[in-house]
Protein backbone atom coordinates (compact mmCIF):
# COMPACT_ATOMS: atom_id res chain seq x y z
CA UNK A 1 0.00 0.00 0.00
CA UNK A 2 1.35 3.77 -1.05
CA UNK A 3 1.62 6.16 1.83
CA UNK A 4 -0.82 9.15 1.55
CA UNK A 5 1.95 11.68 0.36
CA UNK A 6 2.87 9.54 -2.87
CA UNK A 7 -0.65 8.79 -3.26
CA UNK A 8 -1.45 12.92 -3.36
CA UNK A 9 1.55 13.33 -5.79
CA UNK A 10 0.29 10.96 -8.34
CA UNK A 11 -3.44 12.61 -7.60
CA UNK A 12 -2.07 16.09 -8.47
CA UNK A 13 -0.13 15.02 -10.87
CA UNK A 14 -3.17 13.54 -12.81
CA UNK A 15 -5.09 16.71 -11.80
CA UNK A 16 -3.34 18.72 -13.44
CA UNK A 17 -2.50 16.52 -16.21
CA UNK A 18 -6.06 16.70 -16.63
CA UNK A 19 -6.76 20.75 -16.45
CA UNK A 20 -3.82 21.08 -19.07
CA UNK A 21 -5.33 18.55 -21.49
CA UNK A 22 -2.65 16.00 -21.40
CA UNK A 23 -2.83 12.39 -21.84
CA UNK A 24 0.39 11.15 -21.11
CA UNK A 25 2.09 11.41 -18.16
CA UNK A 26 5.07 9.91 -16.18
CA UNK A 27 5.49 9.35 -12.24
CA UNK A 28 7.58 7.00 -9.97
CA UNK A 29 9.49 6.01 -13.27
CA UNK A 30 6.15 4.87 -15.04
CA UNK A 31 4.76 6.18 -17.71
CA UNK A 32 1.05 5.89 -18.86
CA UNK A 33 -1.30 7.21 -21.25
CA UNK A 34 -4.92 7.51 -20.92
CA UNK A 35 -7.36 7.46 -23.78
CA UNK A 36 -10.39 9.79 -22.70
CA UNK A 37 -10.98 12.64 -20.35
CA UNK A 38 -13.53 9.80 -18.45
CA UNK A 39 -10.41 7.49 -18.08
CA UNK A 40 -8.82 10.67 -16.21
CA UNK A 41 -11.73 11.23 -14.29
CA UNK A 42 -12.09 7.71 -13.13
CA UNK A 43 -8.11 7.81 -12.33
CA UNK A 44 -8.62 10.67 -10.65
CA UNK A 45 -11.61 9.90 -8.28
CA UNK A 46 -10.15 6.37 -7.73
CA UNK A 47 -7.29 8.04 -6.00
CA UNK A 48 -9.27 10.39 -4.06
CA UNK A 49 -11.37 7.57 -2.68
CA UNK A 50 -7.96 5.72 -1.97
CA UNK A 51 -6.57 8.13 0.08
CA UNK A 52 -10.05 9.13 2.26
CA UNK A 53 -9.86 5.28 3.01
CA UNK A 54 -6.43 5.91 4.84
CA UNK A 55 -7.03 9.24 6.20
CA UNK A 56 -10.45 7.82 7.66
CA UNK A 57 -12.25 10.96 5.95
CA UNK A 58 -15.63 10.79 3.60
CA UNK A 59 -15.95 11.91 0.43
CA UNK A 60 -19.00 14.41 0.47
CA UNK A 61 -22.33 12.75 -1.58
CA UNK A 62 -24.80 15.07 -2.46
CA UNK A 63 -28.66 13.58 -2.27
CA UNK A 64 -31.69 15.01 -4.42
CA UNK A 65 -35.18 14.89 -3.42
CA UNK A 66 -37.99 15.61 -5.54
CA UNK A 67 -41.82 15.15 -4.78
CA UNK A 68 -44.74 16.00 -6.31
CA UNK A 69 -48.44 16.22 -5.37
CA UNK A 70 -49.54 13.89 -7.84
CA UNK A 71 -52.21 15.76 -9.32
C-alpha cells in the first residue's frame, strides 16, 4: 500500500494533467497514457477515494429529493 503523500503526488499530478489537457504522463518512473478525459476522471476519483480510506475521511455525496403532489 502507497503512503498518503505519494498517493497525493500521483493525484495532483493527474489533476493537473487533466486541467492542461494532457494524456500522457510519467510518475515514480512509469509512464502511462490515458485514452479519454472519463479514463482521467475515473483515475482521478479512484485516488481520491484511496486516500479518504487511509485518512479515515468521507468523500461528500450530495442527495436530491424531488416530490410532487400527484395531481
Amino acid at each position: 500500500m502507497a503512503d498518503v503523500a505519494a498517493l497525493q503526488a500521483q493525484l495532483d499530478t493527474l489533476k493537473s494533467a487533466y486541467r492542461s489537457g494532457t494524456r500522457s504522463l510519467e510518475y515514480d518512473g512509469r509512464s502511462i497514457t490515458y485514452t479519454s478525459g472519463e479514463e482521467m476522471r475515473a483515475a482521478i476519483a479512484s485516488l481520491q477515494n484511496e486516500i479518504a480510506q487511509i485518512t479515515g475521511t468521507t468523500t461528500p455525496t450530495v442527495a436530491v429529493v424531488r416530490s410532487m403532489k400527484g395531481y
